[in-house]
PDB file of N, CA and C in Angstrom:
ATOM      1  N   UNK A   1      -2.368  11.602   0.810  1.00  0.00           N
ATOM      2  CA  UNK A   1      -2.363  10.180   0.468  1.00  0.00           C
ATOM      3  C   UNK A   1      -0.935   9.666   0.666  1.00  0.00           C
ATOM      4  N   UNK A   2      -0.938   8.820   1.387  1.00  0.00           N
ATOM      5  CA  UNK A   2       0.326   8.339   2.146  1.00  0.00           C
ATOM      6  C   UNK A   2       1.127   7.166   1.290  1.00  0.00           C
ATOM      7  N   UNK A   3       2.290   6.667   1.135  1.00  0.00           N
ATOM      8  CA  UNK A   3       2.620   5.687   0.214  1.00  0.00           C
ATOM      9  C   UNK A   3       2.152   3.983   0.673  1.00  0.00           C
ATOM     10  N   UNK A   4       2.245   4.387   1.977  1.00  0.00           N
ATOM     11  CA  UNK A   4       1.534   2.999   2.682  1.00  0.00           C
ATOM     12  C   UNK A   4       0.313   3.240   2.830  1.00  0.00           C
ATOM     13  N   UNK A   5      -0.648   3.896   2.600  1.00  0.00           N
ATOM     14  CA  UNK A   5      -1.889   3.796   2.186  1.00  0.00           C
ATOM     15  C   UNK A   5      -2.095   3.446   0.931  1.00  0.00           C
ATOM     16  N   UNK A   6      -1.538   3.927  -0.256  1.00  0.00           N
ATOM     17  CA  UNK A   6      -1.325   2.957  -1.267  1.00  0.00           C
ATOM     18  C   UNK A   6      -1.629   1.959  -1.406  1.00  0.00           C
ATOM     19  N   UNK A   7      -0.246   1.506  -0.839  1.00  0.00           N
ATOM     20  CA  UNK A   7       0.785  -0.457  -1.107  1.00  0.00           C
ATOM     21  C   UNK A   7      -0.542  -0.793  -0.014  1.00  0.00           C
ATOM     22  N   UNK A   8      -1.235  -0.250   0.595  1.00  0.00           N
ATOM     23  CA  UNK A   8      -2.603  -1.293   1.446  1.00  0.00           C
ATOM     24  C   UNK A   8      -3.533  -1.423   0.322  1.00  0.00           C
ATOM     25  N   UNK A   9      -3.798  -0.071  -0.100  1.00  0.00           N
ATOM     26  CA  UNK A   9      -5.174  -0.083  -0.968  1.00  0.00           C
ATOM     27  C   UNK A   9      -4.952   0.418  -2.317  1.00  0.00           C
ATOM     28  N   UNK A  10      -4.520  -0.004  -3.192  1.00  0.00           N
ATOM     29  CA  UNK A  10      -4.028   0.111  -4.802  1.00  0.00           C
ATOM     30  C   UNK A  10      -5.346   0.693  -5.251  1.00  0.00           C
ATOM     31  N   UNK A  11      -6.354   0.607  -4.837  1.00  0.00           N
ATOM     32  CA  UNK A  11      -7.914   1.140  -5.517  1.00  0.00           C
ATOM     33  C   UNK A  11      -7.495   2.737  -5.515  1.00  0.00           C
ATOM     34  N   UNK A  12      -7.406   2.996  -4.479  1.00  0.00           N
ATOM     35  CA  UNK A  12      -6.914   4.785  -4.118  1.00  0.00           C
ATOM     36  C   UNK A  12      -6.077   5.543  -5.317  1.00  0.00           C
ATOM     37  N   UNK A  13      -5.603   4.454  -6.188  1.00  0.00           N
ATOM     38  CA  UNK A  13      -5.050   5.592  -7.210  1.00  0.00           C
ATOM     39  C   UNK A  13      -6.040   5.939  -8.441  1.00  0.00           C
ATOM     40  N   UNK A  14      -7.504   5.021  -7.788  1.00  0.00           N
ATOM     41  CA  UNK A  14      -8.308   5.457  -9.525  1.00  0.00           C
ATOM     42  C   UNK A  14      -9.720   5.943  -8.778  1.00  0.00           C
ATOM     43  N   UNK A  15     -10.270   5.953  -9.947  1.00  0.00           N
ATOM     44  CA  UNK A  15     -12.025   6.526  -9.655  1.00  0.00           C
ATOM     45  C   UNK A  15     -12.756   6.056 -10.704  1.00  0.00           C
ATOM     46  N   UNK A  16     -13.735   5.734  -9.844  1.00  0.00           N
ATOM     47  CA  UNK A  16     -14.939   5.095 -11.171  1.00  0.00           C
ATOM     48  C   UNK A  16     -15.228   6.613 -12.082  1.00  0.00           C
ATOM     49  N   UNK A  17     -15.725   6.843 -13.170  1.00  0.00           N
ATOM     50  CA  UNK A  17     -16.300   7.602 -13.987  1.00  0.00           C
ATOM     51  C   UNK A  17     -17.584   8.960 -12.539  1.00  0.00           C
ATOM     52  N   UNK A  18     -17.536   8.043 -12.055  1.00  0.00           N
ATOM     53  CA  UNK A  18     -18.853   9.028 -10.875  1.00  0.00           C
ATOM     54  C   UNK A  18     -17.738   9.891  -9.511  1.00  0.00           C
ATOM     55  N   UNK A  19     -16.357   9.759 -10.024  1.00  0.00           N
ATOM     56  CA  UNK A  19     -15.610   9.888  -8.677  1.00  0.00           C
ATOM     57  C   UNK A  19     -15.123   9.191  -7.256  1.00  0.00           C
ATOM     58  N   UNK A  20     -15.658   8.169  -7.582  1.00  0.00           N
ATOM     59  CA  UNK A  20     -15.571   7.234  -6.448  1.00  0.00           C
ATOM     60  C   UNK A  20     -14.537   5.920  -6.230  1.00  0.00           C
ATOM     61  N   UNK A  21     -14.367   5.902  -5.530  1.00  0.00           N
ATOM     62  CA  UNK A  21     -12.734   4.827  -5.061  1.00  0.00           C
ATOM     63  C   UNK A  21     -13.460   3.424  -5.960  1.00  0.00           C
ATOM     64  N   UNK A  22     -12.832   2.791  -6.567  1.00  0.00           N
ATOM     65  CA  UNK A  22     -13.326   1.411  -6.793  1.00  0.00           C
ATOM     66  C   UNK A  22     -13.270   0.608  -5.613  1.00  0.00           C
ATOM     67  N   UNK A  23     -14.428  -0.676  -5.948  1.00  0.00           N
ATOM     68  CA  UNK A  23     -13.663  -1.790  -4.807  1.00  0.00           C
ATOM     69  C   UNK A  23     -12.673  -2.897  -5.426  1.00  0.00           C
ATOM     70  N   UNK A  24     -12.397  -3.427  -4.388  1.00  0.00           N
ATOM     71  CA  UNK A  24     -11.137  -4.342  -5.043  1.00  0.00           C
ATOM     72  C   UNK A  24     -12.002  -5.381  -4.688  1.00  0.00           C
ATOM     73  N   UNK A  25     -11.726  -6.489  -5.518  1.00  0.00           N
ATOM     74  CA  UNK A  25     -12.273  -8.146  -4.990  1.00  0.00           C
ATOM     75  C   UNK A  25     -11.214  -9.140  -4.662  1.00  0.00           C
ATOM     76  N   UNK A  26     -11.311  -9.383  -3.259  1.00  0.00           N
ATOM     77  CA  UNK A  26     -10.286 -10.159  -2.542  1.00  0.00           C
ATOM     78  C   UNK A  26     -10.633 -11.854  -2.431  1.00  0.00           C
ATOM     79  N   UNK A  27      -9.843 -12.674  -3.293  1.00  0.00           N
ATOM     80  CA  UNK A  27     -10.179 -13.936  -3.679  1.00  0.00           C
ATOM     81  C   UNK A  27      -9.111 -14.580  -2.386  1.00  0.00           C
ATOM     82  N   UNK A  28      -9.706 -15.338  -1.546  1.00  0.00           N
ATOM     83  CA  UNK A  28      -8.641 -16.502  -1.076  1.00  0.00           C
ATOM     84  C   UNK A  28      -9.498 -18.220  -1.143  1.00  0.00           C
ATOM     85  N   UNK A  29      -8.715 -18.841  -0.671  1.00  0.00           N
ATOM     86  CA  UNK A  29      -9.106 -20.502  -0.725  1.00  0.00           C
ATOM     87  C   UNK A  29      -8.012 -21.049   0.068  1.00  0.00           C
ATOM     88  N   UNK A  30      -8.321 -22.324   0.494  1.00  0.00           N
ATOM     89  CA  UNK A  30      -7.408 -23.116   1.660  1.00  0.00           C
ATOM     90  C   UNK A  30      -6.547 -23.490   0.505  1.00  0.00           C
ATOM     91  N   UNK A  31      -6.116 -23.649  -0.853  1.00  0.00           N
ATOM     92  CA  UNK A  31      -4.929 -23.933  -1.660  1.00  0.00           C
ATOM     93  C   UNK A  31      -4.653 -22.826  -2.558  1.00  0.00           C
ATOM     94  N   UNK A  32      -3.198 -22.994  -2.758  1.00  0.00           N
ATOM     95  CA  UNK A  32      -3.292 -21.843  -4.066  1.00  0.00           C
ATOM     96  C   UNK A  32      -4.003 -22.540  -5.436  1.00  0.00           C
ATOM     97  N   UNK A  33      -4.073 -24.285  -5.458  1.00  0.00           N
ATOM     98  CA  UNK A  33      -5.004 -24.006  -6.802  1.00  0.00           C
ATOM     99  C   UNK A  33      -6.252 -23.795  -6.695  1.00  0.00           C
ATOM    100  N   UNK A  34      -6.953 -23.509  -5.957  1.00  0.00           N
ATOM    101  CA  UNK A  34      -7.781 -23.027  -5.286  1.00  0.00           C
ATOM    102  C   UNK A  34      -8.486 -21.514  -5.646  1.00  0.00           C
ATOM    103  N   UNK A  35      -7.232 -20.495  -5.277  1.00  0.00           N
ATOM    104  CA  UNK A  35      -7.093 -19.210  -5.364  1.00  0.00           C
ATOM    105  C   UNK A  35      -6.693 -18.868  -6.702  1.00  0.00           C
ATOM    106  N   UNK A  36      -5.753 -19.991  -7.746  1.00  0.00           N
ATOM    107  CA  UNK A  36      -5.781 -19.440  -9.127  1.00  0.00           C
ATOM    108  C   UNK A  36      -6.829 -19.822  -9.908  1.00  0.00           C
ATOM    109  N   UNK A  37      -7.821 -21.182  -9.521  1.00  0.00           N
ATOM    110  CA  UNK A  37      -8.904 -21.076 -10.142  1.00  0.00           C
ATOM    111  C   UNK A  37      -9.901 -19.599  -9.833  1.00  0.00           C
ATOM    112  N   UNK A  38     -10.079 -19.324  -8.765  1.00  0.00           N
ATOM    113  CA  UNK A  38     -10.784 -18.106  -8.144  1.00  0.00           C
ATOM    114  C   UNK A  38     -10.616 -17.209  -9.667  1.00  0.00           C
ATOM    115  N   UNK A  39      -8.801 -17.154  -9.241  1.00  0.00           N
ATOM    116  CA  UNK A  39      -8.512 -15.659 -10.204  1.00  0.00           C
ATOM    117  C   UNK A  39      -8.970 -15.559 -11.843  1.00  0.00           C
ATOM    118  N   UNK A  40      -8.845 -17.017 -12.105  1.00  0.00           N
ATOM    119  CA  UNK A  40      -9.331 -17.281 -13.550  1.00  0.00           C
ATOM    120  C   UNK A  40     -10.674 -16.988 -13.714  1.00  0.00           C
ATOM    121  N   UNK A  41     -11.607 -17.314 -12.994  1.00  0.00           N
ATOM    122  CA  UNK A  41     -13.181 -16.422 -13.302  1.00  0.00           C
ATOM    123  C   UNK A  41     -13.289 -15.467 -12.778  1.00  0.00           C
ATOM    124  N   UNK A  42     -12.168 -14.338 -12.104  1.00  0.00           N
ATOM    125  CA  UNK A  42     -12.393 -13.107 -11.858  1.00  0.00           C
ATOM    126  C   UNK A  42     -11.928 -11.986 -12.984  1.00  0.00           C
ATOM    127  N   UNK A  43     -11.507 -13.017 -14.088  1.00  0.00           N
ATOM    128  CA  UNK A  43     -10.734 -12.361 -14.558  1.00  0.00           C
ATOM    129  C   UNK A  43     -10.838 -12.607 -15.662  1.00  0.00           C
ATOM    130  N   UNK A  44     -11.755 -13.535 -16.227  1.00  0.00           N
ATOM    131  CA  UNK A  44     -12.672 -13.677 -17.438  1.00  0.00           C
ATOM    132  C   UNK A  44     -13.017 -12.475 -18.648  1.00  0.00           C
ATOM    133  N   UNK A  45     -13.278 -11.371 -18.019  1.00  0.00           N
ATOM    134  CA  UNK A  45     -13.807 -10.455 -19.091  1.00  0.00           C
ATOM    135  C   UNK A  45     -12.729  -9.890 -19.683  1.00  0.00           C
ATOM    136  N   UNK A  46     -12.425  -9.679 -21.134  1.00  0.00           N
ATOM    137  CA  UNK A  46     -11.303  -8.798 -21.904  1.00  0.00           C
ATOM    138  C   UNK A  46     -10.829  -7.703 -21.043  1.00  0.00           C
ATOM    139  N   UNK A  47      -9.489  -7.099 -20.893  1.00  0.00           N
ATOM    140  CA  UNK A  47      -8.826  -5.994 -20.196  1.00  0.00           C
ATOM    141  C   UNK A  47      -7.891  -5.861 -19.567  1.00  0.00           C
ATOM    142  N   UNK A  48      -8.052  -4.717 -18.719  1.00  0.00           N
ATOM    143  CA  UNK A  48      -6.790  -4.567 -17.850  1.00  0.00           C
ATOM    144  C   UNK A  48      -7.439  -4.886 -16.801  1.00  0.00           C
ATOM    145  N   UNK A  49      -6.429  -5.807 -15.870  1.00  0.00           N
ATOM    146  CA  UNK A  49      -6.121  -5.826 -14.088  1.00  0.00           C
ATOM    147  C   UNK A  49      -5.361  -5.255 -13.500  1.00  0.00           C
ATOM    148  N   UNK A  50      -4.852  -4.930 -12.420  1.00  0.00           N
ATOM    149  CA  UNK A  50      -4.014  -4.933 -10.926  1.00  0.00           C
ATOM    150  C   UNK A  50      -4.386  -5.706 -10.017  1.00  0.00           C
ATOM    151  N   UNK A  51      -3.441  -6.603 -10.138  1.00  0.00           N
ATOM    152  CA  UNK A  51      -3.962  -7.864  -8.956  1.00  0.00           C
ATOM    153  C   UNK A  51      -2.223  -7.625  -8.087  1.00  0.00           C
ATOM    154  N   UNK A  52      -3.171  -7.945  -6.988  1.00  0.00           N
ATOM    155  CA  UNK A  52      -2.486  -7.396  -5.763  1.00  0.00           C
ATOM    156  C   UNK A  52      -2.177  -9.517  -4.870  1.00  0.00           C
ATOM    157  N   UNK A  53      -0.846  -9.554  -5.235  1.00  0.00           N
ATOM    158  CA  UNK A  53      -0.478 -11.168  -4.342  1.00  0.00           C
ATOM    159  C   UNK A  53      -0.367 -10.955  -2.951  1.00  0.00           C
ATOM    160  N   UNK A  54      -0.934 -11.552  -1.592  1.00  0.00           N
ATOM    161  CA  UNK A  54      -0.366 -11.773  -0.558  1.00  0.00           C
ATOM    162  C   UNK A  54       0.060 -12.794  -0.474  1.00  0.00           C
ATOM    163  N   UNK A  55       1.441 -12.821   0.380  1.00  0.00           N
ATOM    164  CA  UNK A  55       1.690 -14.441   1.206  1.00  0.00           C
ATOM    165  C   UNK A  55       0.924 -14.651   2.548  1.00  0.00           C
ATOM    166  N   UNK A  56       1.569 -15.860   2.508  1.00  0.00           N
ATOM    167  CA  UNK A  56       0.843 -16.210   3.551  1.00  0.00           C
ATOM    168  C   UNK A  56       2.129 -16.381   4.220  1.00  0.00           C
ATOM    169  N   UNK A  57       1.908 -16.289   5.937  1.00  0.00           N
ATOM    170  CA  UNK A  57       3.357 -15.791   7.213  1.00  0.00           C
ATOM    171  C   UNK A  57       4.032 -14.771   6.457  1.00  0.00           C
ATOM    172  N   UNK A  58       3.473 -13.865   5.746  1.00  0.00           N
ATOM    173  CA  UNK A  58       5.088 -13.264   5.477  1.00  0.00           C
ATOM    174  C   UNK A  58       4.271 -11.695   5.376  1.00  0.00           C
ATOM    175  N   UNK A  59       4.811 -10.992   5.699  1.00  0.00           N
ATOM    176  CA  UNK A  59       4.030  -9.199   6.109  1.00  0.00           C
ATOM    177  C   UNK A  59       4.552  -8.359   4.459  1.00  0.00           C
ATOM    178  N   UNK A  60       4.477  -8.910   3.356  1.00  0.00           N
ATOM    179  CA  UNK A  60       4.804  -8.261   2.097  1.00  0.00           C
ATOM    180  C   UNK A  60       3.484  -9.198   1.319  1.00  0.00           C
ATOM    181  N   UNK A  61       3.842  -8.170   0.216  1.00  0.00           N
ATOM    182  CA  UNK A  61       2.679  -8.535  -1.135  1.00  0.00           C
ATOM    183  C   UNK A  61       3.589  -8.061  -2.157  1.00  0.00           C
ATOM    184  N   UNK A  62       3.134  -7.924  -3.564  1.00  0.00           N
ATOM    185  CA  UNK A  62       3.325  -7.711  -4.620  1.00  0.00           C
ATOM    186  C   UNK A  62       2.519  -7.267  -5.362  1.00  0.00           C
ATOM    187  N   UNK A  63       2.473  -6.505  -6.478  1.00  0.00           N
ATOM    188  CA  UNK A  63       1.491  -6.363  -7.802  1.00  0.00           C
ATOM    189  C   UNK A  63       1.896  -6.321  -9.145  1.00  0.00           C
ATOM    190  N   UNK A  64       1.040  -6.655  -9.617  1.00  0.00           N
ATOM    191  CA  UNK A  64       1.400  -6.645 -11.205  1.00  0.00           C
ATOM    192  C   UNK A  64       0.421  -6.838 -11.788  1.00  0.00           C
ATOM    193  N   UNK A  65       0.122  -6.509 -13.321  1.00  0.00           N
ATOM    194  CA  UNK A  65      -0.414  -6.056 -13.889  1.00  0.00           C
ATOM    195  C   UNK A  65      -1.051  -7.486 -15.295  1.00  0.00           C
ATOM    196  N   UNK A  66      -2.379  -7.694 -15.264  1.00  0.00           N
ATOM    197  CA  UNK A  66      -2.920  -8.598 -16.116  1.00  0.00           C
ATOM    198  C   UNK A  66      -3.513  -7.976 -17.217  1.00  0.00           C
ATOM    199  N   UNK A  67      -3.725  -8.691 -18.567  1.00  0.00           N
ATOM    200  CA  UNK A  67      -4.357  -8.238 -19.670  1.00  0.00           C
ATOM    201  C   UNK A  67      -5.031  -9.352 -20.240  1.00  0.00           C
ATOM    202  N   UNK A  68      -6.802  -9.577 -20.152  1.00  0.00           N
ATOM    203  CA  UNK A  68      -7.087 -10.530 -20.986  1.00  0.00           C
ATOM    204  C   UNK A  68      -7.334 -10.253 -22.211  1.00  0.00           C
ATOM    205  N   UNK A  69      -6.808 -10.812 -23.457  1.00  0.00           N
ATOM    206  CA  UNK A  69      -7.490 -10.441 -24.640  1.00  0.00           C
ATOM    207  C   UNK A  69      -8.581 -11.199 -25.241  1.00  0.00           C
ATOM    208  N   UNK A  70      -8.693 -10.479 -26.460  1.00  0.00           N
ATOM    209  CA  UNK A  70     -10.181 -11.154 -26.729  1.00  0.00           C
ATOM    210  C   UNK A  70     -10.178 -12.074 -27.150  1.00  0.00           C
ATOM    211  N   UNK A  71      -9.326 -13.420 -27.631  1.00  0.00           N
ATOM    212  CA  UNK A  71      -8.791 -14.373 -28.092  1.00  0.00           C
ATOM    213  C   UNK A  71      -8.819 -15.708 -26.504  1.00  0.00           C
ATOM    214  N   UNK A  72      -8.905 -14.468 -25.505  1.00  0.00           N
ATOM    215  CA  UNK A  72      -9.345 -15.329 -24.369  1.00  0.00           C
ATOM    216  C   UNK A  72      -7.517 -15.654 -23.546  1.00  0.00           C
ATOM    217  N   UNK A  73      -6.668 -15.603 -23.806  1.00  0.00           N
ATOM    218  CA  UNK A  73      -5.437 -15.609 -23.455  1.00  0.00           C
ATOM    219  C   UNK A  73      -5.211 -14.377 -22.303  1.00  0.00           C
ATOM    220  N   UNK A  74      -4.553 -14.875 -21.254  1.00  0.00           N
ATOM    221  CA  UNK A  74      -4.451 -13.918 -20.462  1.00  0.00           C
ATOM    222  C   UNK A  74      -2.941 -13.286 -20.583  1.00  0.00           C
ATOM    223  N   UNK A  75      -2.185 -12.229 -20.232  1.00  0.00           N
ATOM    224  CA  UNK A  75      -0.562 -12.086 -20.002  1.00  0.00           C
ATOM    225  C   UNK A  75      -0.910 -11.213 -17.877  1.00  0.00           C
ATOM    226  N   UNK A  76       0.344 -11.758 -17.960  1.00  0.00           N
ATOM    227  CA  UNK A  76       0.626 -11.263 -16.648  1.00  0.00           C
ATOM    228  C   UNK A  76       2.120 -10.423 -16.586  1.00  0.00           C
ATOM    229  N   UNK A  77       2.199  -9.393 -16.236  1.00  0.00           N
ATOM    230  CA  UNK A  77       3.241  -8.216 -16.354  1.00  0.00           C
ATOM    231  C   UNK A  77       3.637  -7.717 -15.016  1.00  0.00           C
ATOM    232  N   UNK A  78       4.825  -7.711 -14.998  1.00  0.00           N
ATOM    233  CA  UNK A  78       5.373  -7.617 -13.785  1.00  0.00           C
ATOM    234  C   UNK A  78       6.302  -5.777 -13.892  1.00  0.00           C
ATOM    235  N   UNK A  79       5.621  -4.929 -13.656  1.00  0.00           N
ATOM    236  CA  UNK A  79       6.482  -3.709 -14.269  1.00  0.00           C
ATOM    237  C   UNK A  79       7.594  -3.347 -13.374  1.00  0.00           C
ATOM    238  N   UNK A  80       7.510  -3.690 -12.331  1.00  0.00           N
ATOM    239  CA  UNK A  80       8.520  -3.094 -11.191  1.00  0.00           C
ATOM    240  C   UNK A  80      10.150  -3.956 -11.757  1.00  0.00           C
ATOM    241  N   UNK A  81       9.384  -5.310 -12.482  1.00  0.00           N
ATOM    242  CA  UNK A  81      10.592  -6.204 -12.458  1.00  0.00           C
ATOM    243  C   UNK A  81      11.125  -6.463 -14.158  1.00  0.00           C
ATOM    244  N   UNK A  82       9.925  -5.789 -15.226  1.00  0.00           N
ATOM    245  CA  UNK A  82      10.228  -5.211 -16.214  1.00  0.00           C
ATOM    246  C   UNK A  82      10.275  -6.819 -17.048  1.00  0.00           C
ATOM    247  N   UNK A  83       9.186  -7.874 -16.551  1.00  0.00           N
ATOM    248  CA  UNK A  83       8.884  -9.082 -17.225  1.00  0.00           C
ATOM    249  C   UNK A  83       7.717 -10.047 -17.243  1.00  0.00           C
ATOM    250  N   UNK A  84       7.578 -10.771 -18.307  1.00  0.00           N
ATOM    251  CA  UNK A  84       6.283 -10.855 -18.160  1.00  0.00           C
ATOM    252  C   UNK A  84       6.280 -12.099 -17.002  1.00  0.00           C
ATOM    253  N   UNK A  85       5.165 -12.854 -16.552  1.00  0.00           N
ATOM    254  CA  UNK A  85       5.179 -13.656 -15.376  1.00  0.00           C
ATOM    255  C   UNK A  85       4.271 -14.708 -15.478  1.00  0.00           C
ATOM    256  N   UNK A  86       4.474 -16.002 -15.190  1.00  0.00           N
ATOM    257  CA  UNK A  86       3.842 -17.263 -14.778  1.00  0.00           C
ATOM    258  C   UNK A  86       3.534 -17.453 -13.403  1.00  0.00           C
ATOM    259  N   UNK A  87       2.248 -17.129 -13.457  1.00  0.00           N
ATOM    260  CA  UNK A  87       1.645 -16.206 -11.972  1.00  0.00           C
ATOM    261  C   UNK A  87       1.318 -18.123 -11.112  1.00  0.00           C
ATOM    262  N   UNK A  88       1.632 -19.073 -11.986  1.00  0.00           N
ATOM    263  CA  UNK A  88       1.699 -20.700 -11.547  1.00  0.00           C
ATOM    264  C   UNK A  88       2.786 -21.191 -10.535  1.00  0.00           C
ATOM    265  N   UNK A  89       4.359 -20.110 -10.659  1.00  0.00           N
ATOM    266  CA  UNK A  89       5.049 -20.493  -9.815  1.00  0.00           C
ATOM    267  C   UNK A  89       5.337 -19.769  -8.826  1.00  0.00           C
ATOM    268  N   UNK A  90       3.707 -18.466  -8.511  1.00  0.00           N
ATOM    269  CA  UNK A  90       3.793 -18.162  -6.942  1.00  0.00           C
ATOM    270  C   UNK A  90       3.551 -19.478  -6.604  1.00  0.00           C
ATOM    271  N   UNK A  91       3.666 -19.171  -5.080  1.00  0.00           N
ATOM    272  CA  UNK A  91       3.290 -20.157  -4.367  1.00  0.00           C
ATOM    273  C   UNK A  91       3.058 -19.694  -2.610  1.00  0.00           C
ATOM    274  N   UNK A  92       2.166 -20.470  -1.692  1.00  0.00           N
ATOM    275  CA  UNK A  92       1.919 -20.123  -0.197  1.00  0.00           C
ATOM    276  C   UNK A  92       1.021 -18.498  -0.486  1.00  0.00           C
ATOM    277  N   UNK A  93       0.629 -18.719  -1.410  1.00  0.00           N
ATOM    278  CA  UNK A  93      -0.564 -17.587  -1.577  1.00  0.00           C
ATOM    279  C   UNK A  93      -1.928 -16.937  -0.141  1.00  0.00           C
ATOM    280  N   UNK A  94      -1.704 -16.173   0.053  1.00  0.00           N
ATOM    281  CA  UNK A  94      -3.213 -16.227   1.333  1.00  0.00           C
ATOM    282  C   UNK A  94      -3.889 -15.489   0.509  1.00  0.00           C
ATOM    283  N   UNK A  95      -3.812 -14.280  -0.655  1.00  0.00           N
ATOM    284  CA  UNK A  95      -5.069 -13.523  -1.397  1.00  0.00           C
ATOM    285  C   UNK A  95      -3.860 -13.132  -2.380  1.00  0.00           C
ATOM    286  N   UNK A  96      -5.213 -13.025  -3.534  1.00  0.00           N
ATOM    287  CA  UNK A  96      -5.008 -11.963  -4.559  1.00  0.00           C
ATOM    288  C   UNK A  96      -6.603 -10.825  -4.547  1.00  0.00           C
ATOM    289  N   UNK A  97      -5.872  -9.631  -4.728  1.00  0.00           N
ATOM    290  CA  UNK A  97      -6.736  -8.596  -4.744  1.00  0.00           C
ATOM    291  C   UNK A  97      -6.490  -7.819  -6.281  1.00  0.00           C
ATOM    292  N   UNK A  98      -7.817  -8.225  -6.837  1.00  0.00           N
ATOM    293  CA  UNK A  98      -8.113  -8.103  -8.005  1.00  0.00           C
ATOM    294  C   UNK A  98      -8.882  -6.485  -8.388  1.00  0.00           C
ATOM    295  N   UNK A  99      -8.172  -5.680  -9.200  1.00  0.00           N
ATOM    296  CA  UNK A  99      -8.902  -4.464  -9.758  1.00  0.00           C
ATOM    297  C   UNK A  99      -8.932  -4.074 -11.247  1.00  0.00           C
ATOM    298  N   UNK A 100     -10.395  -4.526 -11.863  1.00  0.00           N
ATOM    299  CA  UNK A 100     -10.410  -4.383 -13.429  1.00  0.00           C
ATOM    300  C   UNK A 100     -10.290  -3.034 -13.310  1.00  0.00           C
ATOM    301  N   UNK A 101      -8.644  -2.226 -14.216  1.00  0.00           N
ATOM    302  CA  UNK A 101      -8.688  -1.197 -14.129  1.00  0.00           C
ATOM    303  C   UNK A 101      -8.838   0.089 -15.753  1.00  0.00           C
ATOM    304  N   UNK A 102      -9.000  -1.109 -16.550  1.00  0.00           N
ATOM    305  CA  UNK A 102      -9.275  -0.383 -17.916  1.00  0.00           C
ATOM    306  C   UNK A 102     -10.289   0.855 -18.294  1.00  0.00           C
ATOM    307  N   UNK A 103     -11.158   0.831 -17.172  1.00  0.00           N
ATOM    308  CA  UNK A 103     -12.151   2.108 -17.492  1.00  0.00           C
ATOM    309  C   UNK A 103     -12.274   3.338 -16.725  1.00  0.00           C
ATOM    310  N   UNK A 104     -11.433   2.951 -15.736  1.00  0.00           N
ATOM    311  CA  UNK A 104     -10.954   3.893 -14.117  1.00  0.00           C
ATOM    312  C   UNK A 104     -10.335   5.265 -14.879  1.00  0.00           C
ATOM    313  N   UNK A 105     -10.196   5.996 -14.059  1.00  0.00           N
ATOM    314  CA  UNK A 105      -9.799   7.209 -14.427  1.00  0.00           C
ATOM    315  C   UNK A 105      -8.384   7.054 -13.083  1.00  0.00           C
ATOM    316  N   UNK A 106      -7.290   8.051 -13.020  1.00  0.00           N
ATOM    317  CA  UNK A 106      -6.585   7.694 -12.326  1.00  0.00           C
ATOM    318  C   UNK A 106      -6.903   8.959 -11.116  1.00  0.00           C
ATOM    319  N   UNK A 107      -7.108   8.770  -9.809  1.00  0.00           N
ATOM    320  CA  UNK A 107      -6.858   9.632  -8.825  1.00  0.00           C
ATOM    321  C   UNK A 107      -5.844  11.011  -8.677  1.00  0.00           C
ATOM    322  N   UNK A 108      -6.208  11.798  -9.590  1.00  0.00           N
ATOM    323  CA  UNK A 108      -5.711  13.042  -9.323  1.00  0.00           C
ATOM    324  C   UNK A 108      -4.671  13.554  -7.909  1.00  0.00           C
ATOM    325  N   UNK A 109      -5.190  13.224  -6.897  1.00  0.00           N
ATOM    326  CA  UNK A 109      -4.396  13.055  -5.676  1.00  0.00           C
ATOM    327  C   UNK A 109      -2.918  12.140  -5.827  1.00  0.00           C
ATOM    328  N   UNK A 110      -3.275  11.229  -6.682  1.00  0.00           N
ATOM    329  CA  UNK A 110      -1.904  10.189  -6.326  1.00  0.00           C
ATOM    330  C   UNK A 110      -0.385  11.131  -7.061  1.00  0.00           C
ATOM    331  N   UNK A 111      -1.145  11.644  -8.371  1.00  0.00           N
ATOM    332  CA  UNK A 111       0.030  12.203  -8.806  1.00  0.00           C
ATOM    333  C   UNK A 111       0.501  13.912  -8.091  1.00  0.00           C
ATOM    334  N   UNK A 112      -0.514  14.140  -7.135  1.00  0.00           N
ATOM    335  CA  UNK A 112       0.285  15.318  -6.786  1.00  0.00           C
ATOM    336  C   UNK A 112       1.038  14.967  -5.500  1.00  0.00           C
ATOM    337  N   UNK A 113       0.488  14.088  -4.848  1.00  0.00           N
ATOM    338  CA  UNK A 113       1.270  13.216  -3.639  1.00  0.00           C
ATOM    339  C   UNK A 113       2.308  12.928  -4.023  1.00  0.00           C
ATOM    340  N   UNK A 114       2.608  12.234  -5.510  1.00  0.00           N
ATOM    341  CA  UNK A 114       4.074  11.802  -5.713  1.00  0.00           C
ATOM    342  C   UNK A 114       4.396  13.167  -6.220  1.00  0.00           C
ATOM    343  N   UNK A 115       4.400  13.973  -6.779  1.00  0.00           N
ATOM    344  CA  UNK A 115       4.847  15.023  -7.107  1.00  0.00           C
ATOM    345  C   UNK A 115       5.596  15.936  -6.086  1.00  0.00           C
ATOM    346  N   UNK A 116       5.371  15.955  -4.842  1.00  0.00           N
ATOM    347  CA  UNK A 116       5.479  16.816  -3.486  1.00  0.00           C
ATOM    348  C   UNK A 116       6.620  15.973  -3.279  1.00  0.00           C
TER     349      UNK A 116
END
C-alpha cells in the first residue's frame, strides 16, 4: 500500500466489520454553497467523518476530520494543522469526499506499510 494510494483513496486505511474497503461518497455542485449544503445532509447522522477537500485547477486536496454530536452541532478538525476549522472559508471547491468513519476498523496493512 503505497502513500499515494492513500492521499487518492483515504477508504484504504479502514474496513467495514465484513473486511471490506468502505466506499467514500463524493459530493460536488456548480457552487461551493452548493457542495456545503451537499456536505450538511451527508453528514447529518451523529459521529465521526474524514472528508477529503478538492480544489478546483489546482492538483492538491486536503483532509480533516468531522464530528457530529448529538445536540446536532457539527466540529471540523484539522489534525495535520493541530486546529479546529470553519470549513465556510474554503473556497473554489470541485469535491468533498466524505467517509463516516466511527464504526470502521482500521486496515491492518496501513500500519505495517508505515511501519517498513
Amino acid at each position: 500500500l503505497s502513500q499515494i494510494a492513500l492521499g487518492d483513496n483515504t477508504a484504504l486505511a479502514f474496513l467495514t466489520a465484513k473486511g471490506k474497503t468502505p466506499t467514500i461518497t463524493v459530493l460536488k455542485g456548480e457552487t461551493d454553497d452548493l457542495i456545503f449544503s451537499k456536505l450538511e445532509k451527508q453528514t447529518k447522522a451523529v459521529g465521526r467523518y474524514h472528508i477529503g477537500v478538492n480544489y478546483k485547477q489546482m492538483n492538491y486536496g486536503h483532509i480533516f476530520t468531522a464530528e457530529r454530536l448529538p445536540n446536532g452541532k457539527i466540529l471540523y478538525y484539522d489534525a495535520q494543522k493541530n486546529e479546529f476549522l470553519n470549513i465556510r472559508e474554503l473556497a473554489n471547491i470541485e469535491s468533498f469526499e466524505v467517509l463516516k468513519v466511527d464504526k470502521l476498523l482500521l486496515n491492518h496493512d496501513v500500519i505495517w506499510a508505515i511501519a517498513d
